[in-house]
Protein backbone atom coordinates (compact mmCIF):
# COMPACT_ATOMS: atom_id res chain seq x y z
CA UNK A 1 0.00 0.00 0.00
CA UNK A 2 1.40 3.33 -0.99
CA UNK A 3 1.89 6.35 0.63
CA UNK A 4 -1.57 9.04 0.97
CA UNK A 5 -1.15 12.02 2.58
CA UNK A 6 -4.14 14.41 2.91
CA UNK A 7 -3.33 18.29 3.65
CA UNK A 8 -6.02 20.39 6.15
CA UNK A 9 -5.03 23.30 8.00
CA UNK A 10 -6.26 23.76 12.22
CA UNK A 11 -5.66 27.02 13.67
CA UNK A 12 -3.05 27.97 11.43
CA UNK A 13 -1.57 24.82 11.47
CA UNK A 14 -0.71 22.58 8.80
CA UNK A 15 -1.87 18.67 9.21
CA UNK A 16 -0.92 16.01 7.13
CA UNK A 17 -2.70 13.14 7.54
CA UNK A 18 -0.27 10.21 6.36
CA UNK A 19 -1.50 6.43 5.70
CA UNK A 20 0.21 3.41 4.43
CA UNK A 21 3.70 3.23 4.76
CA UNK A 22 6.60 5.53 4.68
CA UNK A 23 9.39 3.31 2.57
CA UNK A 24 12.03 3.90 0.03
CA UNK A 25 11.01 4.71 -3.11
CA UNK A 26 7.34 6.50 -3.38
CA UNK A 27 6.43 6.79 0.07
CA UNK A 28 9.21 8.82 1.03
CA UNK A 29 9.47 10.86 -2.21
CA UNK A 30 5.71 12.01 -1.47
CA UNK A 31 6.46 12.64 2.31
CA UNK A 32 9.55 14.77 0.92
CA UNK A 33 8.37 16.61 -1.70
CA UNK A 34 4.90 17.90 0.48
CA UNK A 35 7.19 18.76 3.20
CA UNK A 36 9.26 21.25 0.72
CA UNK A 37 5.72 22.35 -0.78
CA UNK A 38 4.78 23.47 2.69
CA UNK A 39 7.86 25.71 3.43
CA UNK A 40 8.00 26.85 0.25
CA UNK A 41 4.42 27.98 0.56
CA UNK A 42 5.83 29.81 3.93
CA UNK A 43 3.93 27.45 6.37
CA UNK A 44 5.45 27.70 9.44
CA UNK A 45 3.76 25.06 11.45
CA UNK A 46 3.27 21.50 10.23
CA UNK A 47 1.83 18.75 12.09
CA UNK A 48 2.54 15.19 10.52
CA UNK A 49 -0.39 13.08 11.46
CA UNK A 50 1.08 9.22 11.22
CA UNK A 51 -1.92 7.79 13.25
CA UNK A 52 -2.42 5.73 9.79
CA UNK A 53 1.16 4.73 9.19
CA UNK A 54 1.29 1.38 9.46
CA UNK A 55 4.66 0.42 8.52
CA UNK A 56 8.15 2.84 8.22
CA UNK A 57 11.43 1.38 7.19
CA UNK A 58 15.02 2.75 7.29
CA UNK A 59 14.54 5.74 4.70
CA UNK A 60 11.21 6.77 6.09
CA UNK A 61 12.82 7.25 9.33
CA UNK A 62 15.67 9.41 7.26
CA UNK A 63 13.26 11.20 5.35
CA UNK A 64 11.19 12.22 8.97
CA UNK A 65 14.96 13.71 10.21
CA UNK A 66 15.18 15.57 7.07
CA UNK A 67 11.45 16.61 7.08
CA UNK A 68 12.48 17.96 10.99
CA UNK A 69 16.16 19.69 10.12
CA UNK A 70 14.16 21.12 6.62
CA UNK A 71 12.12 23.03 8.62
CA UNK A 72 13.93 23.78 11.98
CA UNK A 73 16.53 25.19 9.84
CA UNK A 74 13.58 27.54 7.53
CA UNK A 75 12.36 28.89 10.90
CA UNK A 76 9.73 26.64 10.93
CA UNK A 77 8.40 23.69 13.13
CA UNK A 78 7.75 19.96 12.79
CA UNK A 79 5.76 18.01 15.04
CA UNK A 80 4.67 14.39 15.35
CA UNK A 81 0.90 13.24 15.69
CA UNK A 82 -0.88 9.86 16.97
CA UNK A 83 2.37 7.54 16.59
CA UNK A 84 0.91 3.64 16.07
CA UNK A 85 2.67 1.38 18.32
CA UNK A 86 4.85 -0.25 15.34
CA UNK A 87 6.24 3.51 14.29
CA UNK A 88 6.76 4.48 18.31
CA UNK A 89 8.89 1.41 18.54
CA UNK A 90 11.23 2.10 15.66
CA UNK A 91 11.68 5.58 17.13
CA UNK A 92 12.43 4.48 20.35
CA UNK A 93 14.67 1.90 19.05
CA UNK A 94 16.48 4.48 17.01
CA UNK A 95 16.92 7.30 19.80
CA UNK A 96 14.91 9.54 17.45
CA UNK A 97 11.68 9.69 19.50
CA UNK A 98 13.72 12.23 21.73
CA UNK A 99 14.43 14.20 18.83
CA UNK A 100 10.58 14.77 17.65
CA UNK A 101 8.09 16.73 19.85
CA UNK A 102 5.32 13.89 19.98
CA UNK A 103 1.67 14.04 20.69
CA UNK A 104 -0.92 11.64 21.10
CA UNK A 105 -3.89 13.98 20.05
CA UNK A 106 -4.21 16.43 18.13
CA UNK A 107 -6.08 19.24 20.37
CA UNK A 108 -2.70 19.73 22.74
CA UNK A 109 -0.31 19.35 19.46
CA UNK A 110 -2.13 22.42 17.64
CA UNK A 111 -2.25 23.89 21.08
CA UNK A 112 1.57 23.93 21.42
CA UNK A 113 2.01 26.07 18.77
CA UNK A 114 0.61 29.05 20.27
């Protein structure tokens, strides 16, 4: 199953709802390219939804970093949504979940961006 990712904005925030799987190839082009979209666009504030996500391999996890650094170093902020327990345990595994700010719904993840 490929990658979908559906764009709505909260509050001023970006969401991307992401299903399927984030893998090399596709998946992680999309993820990429809508990323670059965003800050292009100026969005400052993007919220990647991965509540859907039901599998992410080696390059999804690089192309997450690279989504994160992207923005942090546009002035802009990345933030993690509704982790399944599959994607939380790859993060954990691979140190990164301290990198991401992580929320587990998405009232209090739009909220910290005030």
């Amino acid at each position: 199953m490929a990658l979908t990712i559906a764009s709505r904005e909260v509050d001023g925030v970006t969401v991307l709802d992401l299903g399927g799987r984030i893998t090399l190839g596709e998946g992680s082009v999309q993820l990429r390219e809508a990323i670059r979209d965003l800050i292009s666009k100026g969005s400052k504030s993007t919220l990647l939804n991965l509540s859907d996500v039901n599998y992410i391999d080696s390059s999804g996890l690089g192309e997450l970093v690279s989504a994160y650094t992207t923005s942090k170093n546009q002035g802009a902020s990345l933030k993690l949504l509704g982790l399944t327990k599959k994607v939380k345990d790859v993060l954990q595994l691979t140190k990164l979940y301290t990198v991401f700010d992580i929320y587990d719904d998405e009232a209090s993840a739009i909220a910290s961006y005030k």
